[in-house]
N, C-alpha and C. Protein backbone atom coordinates (compact mmCIF):
# COMPACT_ATOMS: atom_id res chain seq x y z
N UNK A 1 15.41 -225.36 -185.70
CA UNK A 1 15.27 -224.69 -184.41
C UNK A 1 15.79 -223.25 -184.49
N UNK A 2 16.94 -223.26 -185.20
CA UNK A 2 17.17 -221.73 -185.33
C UNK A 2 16.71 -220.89 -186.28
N UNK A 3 15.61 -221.24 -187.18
CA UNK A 3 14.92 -220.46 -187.54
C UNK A 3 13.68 -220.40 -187.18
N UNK A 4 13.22 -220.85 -186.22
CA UNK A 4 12.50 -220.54 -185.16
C UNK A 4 12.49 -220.03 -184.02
N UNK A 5 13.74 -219.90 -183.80
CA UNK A 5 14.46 -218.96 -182.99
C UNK A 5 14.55 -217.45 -183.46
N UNK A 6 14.70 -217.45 -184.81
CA UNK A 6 15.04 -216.20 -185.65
C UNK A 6 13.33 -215.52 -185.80
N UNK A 7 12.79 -216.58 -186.08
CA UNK A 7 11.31 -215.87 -186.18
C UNK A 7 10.36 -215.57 -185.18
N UNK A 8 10.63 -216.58 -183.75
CA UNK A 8 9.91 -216.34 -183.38
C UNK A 8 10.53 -214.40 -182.45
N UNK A 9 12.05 -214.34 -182.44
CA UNK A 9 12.64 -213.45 -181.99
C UNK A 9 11.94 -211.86 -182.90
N UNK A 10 11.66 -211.66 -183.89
CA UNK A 10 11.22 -211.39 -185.04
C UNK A 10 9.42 -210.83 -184.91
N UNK A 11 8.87 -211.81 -184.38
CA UNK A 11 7.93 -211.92 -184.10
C UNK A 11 7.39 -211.07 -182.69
N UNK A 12 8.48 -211.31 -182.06
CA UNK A 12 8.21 -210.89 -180.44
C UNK A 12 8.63 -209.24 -180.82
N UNK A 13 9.74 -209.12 -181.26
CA UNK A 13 10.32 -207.26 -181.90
C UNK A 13 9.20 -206.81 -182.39
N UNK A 14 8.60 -207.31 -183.41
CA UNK A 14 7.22 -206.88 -184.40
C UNK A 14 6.35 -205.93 -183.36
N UNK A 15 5.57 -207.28 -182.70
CA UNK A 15 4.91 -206.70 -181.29
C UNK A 15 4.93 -205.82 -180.50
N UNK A 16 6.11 -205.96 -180.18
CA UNK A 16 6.65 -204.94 -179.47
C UNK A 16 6.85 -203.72 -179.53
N UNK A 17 7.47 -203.26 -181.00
CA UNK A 17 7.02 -202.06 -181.41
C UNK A 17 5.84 -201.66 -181.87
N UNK A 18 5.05 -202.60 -182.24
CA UNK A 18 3.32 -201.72 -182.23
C UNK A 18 2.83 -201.35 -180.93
N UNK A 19 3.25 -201.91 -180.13
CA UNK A 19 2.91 -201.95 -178.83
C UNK A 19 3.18 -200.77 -178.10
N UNK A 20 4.67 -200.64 -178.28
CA UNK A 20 5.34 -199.28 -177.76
C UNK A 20 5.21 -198.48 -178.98
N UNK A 21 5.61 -198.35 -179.76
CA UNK A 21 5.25 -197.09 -180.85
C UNK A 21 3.95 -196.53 -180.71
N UNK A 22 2.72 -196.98 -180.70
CA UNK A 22 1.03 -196.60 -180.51
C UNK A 22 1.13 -196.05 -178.91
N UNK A 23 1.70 -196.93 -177.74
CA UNK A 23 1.80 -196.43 -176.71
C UNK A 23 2.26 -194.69 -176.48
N UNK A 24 3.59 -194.85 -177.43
CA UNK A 24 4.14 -193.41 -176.98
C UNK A 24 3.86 -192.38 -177.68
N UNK A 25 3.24 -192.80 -178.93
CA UNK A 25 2.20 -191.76 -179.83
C UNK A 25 1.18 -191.05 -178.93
N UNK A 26 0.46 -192.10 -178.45
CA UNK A 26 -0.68 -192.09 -177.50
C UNK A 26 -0.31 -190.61 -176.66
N UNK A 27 0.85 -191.11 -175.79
CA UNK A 27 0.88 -190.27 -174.50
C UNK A 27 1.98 -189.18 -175.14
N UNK A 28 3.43 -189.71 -175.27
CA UNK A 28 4.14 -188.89 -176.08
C UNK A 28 3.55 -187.63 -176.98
N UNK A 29 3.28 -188.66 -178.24
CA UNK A 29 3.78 -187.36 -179.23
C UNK A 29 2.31 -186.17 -179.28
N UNK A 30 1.32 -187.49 -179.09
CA UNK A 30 0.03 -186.27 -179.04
C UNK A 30 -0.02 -185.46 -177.43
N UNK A 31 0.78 -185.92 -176.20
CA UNK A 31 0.00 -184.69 -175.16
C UNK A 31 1.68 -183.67 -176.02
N UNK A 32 2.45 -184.17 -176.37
CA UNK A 32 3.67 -183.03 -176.69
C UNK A 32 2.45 -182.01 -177.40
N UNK A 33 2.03 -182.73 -178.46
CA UNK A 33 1.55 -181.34 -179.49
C UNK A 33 0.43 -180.73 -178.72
N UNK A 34 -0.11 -181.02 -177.66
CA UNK A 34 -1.25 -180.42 -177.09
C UNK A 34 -0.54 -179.40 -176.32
N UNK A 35 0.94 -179.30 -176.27
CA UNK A 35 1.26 -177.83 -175.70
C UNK A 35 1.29 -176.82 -176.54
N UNK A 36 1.78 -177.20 -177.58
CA UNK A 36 1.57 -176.08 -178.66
C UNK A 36 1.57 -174.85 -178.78
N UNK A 37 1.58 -173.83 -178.53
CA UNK A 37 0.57 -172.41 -178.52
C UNK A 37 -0.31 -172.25 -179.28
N UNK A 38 0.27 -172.43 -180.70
CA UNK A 38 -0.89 -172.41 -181.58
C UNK A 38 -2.04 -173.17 -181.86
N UNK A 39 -3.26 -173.57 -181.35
CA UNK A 39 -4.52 -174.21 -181.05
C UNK A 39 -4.15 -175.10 -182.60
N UNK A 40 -3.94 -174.43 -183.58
CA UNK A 40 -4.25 -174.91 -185.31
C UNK A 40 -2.81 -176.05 -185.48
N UNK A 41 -1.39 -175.89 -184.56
CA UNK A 41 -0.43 -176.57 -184.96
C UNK A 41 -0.50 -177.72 -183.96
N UNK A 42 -1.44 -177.97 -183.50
CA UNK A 42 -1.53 -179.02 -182.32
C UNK A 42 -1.88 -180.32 -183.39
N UNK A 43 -2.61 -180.39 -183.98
CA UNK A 43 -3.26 -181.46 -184.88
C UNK A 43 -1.99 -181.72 -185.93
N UNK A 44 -1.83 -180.55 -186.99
CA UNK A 44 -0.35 -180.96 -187.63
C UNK A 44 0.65 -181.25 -186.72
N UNK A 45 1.12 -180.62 -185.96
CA UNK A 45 2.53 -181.48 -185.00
C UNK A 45 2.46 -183.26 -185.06
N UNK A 46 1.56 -183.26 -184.90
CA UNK A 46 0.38 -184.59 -183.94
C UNK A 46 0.66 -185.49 -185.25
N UNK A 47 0.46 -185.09 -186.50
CA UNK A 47 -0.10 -185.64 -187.34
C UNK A 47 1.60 -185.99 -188.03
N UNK A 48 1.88 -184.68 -188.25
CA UNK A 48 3.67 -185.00 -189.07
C UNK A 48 4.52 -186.41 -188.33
N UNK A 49 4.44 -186.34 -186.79
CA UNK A 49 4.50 -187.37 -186.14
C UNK A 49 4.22 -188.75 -186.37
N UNK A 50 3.13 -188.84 -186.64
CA UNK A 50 2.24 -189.86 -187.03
C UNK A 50 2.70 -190.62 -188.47
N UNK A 51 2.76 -189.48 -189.14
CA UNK A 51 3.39 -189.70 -190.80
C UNK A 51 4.84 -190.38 -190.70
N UNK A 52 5.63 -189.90 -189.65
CA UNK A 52 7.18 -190.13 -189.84
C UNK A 52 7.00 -191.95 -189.53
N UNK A 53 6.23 -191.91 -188.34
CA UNK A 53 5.88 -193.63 -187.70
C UNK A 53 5.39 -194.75 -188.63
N UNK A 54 3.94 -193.97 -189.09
CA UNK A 54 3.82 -194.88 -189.81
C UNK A 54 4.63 -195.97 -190.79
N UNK A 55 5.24 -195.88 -191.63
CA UNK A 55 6.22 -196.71 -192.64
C UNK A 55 7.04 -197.54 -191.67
N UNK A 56 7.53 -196.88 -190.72
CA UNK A 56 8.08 -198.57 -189.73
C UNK A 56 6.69 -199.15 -188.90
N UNK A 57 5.91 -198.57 -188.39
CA UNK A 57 4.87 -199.43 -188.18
C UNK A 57 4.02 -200.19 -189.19
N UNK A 58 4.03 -199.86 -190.17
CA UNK A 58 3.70 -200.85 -191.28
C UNK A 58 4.54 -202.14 -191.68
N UNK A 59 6.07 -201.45 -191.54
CA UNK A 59 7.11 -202.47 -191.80
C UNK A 59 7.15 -203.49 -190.98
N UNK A 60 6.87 -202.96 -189.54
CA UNK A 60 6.73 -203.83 -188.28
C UNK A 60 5.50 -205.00 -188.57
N UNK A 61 4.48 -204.63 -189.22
CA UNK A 61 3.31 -204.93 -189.09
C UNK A 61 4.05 -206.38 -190.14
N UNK A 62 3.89 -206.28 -191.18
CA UNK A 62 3.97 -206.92 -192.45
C UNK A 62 5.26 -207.76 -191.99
N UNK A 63 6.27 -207.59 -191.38
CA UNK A 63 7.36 -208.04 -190.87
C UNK A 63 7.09 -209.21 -189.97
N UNK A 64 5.81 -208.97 -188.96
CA UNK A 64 5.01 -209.90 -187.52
C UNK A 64 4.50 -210.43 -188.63
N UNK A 65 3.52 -210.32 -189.75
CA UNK A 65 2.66 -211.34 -190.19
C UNK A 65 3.79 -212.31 -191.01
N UNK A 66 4.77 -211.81 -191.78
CA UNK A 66 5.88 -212.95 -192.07
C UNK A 66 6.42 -213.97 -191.24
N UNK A 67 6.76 -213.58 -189.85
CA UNK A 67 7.09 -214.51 -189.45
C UNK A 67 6.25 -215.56 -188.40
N UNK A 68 4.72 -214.39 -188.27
CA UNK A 68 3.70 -215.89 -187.93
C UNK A 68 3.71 -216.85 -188.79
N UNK A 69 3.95 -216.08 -190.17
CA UNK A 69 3.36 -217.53 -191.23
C UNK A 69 4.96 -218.48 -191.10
N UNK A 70 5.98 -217.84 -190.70
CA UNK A 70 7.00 -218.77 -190.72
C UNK A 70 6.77 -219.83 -189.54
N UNK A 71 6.54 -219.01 -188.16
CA UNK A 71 6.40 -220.29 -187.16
C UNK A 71 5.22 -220.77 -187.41
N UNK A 72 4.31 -220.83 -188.12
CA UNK A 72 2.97 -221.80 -187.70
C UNK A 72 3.31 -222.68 -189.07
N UNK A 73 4.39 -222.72 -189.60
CA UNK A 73 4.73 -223.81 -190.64
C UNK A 73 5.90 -224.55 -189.55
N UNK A 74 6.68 -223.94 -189.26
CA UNK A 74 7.04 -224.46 -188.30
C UNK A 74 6.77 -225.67 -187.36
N UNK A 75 5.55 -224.83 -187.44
CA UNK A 75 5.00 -226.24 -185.70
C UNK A 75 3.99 -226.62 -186.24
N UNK A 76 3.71 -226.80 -187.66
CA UNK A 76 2.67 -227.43 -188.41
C UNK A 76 1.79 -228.48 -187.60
N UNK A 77 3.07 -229.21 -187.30
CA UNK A 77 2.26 -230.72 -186.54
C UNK A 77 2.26 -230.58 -184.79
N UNK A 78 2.63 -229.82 -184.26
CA UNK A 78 2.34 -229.34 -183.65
C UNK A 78 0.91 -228.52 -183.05
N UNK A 79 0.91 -227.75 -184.02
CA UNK A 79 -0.35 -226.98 -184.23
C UNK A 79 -1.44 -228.45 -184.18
N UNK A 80 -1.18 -228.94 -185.70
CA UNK A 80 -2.55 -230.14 -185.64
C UNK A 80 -3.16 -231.20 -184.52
N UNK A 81 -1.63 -231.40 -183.88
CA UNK A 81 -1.37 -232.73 -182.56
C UNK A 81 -1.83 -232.14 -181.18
N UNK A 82 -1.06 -231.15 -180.59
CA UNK A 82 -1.11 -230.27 -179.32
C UNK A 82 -2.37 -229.77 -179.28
N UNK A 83 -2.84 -230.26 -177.68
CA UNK A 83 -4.59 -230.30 -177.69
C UNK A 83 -4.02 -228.30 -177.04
N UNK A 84 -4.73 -227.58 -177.85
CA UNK A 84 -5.14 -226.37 -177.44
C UNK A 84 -4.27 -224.97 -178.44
N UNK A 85 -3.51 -226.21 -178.95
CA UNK A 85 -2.60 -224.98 -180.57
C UNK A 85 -3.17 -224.13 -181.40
N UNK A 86 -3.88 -225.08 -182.16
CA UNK A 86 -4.72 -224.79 -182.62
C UNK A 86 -5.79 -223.57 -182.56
N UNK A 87 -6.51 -223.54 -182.01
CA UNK A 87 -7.13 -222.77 -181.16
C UNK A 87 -6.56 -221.26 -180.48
N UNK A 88 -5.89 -221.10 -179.94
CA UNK A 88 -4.92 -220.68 -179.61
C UNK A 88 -3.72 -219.89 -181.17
N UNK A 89 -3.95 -220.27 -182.21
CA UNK A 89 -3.07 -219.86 -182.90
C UNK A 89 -4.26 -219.13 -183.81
N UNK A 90 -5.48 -219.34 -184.04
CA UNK A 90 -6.60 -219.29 -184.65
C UNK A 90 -7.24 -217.89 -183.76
N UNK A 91 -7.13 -217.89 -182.25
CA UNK A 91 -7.20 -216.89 -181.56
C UNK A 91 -6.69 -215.57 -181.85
N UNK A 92 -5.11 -216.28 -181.86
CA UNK A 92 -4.42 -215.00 -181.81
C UNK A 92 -4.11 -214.89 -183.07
N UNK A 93 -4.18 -215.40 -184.17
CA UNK A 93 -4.47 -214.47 -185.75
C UNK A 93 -5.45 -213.59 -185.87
N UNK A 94 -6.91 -213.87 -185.37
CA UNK A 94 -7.74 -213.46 -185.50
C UNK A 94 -7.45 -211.88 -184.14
N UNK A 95 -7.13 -211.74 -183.18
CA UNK A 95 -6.62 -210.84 -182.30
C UNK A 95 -5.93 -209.72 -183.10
N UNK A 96 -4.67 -210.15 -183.66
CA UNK A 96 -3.87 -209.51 -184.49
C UNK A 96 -4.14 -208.81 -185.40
N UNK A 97 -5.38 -209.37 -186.53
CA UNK A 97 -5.87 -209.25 -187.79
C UNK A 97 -7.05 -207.95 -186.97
N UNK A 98 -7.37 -208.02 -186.21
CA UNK A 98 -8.76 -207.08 -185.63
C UNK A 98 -7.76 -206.11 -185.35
N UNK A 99 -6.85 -206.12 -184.35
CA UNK A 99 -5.95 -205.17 -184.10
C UNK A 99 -4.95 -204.30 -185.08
N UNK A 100 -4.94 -205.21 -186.20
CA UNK A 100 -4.06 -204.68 -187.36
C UNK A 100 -5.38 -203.66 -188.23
N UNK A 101 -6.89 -204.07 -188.23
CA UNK A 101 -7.51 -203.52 -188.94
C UNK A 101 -7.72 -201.68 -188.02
N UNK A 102 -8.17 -201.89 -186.77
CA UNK A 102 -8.31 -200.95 -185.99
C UNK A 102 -6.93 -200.06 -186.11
N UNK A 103 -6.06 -200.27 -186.15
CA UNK A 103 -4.99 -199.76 -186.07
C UNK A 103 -5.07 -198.63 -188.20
N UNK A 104 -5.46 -199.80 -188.57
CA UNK A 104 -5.57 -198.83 -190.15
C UNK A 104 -6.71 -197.90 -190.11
N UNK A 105 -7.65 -198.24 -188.99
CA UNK A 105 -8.80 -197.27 -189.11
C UNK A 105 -8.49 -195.75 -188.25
N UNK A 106 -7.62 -195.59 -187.27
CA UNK A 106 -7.16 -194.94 -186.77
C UNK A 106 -6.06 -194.13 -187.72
N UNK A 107 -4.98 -194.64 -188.18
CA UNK A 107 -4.35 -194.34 -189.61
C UNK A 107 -5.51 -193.22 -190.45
N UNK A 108 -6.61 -193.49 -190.86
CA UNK A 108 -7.39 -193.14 -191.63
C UNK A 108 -8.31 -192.14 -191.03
N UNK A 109 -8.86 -192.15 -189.68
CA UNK A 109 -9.03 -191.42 -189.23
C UNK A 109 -8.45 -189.67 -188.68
N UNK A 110 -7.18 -189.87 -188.22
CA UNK A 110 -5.84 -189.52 -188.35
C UNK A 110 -5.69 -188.36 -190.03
N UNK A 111 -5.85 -188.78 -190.78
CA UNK A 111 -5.58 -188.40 -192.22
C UNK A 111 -6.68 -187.36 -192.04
N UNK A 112 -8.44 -187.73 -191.70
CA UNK A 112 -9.17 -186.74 -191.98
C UNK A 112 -9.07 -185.79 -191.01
N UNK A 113 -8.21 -185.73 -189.91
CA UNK A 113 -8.27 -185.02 -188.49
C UNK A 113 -7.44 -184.07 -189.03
N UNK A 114 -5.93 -184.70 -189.79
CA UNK A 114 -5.10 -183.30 -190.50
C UNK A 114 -5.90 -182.90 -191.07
N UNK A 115 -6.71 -182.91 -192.23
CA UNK A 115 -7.05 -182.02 -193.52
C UNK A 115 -7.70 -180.97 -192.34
N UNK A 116 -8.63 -181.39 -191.02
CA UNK A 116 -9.28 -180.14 -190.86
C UNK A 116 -8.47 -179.37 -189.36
N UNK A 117 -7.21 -179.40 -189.35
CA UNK A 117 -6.21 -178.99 -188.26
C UNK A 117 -6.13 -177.68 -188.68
N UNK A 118 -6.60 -176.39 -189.53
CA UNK A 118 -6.79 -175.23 -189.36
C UNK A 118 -8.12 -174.45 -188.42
N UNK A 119 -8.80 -176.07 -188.00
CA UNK A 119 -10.07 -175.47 -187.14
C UNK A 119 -9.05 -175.33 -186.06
N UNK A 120 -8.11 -175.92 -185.55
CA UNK A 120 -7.38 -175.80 -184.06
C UNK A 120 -8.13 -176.86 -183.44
N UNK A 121 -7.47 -177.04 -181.99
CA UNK A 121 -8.26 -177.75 -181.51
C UNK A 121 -7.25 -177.84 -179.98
N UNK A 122 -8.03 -178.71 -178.98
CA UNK A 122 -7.02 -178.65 -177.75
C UNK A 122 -5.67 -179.40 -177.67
N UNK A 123 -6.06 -180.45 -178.72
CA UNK A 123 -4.84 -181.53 -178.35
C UNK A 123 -5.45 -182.15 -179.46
N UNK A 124 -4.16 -183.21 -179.95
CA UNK A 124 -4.35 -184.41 -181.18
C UNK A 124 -5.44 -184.78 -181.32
N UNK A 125 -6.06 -185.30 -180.38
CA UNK A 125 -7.81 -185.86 -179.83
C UNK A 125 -8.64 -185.36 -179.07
N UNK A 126 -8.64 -183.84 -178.74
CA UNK A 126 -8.97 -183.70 -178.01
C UNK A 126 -9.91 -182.64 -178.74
N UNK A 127 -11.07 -181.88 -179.18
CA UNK A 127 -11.35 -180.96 -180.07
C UNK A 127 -11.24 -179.87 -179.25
N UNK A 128 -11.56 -178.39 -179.91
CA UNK A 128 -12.02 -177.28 -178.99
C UNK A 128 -13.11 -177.07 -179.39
N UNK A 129 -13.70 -176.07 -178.35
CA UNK A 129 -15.22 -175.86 -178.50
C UNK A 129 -14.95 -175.07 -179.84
N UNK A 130 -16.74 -175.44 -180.32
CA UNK A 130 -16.97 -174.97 -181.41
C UNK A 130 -16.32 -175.57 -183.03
N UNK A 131 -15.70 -176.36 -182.89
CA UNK A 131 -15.09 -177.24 -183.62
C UNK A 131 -16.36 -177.97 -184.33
N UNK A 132 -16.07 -178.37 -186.05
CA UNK A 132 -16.37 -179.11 -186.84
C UNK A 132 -17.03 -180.38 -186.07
N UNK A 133 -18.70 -180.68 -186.39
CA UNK A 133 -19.25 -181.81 -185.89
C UNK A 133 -18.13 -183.04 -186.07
N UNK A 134 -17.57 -182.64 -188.05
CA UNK A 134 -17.24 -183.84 -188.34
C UNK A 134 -15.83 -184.38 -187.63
N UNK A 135 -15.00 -183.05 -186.91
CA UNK A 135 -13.46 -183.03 -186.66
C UNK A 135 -14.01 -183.52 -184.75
N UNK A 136 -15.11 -182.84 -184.55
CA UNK A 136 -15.01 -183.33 -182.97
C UNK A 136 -15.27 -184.96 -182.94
N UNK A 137 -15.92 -185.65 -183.83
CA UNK A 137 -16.35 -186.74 -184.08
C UNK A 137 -15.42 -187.93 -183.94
N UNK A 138 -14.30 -187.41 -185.29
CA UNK A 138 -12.85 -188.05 -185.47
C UNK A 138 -12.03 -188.27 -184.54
N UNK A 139 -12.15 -186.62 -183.87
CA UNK A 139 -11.39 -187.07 -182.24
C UNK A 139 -11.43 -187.68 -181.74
N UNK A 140 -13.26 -187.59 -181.41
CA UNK A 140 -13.60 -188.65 -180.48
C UNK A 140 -13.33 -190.17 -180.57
N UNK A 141 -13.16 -190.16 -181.44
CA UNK A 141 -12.71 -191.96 -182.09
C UNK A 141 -10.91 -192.16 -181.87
N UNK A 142 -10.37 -191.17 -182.00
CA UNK A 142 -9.35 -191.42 -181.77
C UNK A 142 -8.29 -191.73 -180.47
N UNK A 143 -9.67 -190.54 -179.81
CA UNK A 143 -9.16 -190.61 -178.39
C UNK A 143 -9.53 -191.74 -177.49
N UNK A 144 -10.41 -192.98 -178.52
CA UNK A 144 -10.71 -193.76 -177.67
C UNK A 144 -9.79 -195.24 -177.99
N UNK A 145 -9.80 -194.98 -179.96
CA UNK A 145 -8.35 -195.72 -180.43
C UNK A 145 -6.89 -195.71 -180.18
N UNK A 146 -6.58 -194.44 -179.53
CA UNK A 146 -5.24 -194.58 -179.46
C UNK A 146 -4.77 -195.47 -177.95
N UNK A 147 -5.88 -196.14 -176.90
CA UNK A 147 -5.60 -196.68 -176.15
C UNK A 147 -5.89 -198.06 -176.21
N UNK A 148 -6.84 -197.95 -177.34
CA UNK A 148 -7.71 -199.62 -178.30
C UNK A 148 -6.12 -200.19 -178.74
N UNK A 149 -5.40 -199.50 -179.11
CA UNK A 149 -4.50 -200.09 -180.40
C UNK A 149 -3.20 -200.59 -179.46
N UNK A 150 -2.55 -200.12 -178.39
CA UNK A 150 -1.81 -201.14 -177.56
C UNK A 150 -2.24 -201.76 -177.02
N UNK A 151 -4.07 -201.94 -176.62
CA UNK A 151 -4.39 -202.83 -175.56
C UNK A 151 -4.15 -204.16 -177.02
N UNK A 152 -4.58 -203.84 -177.57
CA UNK A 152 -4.34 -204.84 -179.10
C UNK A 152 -3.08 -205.68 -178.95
N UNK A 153 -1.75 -204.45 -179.29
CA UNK A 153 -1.15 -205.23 -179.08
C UNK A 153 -0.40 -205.71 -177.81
N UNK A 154 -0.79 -205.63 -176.88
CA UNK A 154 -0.43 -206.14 -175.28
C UNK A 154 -0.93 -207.30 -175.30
N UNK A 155 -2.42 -207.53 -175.70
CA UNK A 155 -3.01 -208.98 -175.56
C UNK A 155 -2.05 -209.75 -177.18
N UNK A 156 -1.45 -209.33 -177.90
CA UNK A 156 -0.96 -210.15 -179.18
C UNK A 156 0.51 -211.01 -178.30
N UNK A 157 0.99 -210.00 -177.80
CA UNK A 157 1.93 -210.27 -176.89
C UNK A 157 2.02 -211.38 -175.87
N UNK A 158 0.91 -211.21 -175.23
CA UNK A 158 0.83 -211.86 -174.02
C UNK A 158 0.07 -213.49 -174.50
N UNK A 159 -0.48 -213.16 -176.07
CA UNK A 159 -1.09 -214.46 -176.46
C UNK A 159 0.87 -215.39 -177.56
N UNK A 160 1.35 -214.34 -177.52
CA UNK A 160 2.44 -214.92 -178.25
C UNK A 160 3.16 -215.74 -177.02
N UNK A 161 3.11 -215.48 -175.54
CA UNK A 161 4.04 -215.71 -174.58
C UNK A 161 3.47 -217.01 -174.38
N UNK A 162 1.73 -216.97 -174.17
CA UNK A 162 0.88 -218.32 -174.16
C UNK A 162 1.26 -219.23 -174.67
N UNK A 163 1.62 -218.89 -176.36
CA UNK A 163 2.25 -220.33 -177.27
C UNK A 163 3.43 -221.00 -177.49
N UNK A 164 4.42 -219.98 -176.37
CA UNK A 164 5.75 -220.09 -176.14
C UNK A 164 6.14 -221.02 -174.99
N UNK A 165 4.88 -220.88 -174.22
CA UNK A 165 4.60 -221.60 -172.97
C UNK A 165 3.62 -223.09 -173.66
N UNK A 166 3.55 -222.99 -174.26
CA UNK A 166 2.75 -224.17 -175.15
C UNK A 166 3.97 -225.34 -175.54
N UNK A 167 4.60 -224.72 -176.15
CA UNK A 167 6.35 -225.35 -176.67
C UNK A 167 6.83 -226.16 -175.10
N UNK A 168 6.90 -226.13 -174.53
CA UNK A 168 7.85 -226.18 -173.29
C UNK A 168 7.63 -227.51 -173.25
N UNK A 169 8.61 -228.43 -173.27
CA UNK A 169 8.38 -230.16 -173.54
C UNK A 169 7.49 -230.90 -172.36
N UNK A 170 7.18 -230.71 -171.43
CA UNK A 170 6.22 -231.02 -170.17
C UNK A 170 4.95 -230.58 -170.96
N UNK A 171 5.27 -229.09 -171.20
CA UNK A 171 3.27 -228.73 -172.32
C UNK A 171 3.05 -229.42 -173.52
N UNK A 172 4.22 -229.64 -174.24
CA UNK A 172 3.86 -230.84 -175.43
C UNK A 172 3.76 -232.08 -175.39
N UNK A 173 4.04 -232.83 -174.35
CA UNK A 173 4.13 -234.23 -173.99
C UNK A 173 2.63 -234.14 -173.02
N UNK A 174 2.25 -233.37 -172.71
CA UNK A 174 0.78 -233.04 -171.59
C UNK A 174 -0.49 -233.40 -172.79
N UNK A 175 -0.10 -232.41 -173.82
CA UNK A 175 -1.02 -231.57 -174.47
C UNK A 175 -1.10 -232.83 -176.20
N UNK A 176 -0.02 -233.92 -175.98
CA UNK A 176 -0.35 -234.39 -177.34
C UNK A 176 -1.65 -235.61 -177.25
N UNK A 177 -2.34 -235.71 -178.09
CA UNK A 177 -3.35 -236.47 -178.27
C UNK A 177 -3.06 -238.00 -178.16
């Protein structure tokens, strides 16, 4: 029990900071660099930012998938017995895993937006006129990912609270076959 306590605690932190870290990137650090003066240091500000985050959001990341795999050994029989675990745990891997990929595509996106941050631009995501087809493009993806990637993890969250509410001895004595 108490290392299910430890993981699932672990698990819920993980979340949480993808959740809030992407959130305050989002609004934070990119409208900060959209004050800028310099049109060209708006994208690097944006981006150095981005660089410092990343490595704990990765850590975070790789950290949540350790200790899913700890609780779903955990509640092994659980999972197999409890009508709707299953399902439900199969959900929200698959949630996570889409959200973890989008989240690297943004990462990557991100990377080609610095190389061309001497065009300038209005804001992190935002291009200026006359800007690179390929840099207004990137933006545009970004500016639509950087609100994709907490709704991601808000629903990982709110599907982790689901299976927490699954546990509750009235839902396992309901829910066993």
């Amino acid at each position: 029990m108490a290392g299910n306590l430890l993981a699932r605690s672990v698990h819920d932190l993980t979340a949480a900071a993808w959740f809030g870290g992407s959130l305050m990137g989002a609004i934070g650090l990119n409208g900060a660099a959209a004050e800028a003066r310099d049109p060209s240091e708006r994208i690097r500000l944006s981006s150095l930012g981005w660089m410092k985050w990343a490595p704990v959001q990765t850590a975070a990341f790789a950290t949540h998938l350790i200790a899913d795999l700890a609780i779903a050994w955990e509640n092994k029989g659980r999972i197999a017995k409890q009508d709707g675990v299953a399902v439900n745990t199969v959900y929200k891997t698959a949630v996570t895993l889409i959200g973890a990929a989008v989240t690297l595509y943004a990462g990557m996106l991100g990377k080609n937006v610095e190389k061309m941050a001497n065009e300038g631009a209005q804001g992190a995501t935002e291009p200026r006129p006359g800007a690179s087809a390929e840099l207004q493009s990137a933006q545009k993806q970004l500016k639509l990912l950087q609100y994709t990637i907490p709704a991601f993890a808000a629903w990982v969250i709110v599907l982790g609270a689901r299976h927490g509410e699954m546990q509750r001895p009235k839902n396992v004595v309901k829910g066993l076959r």
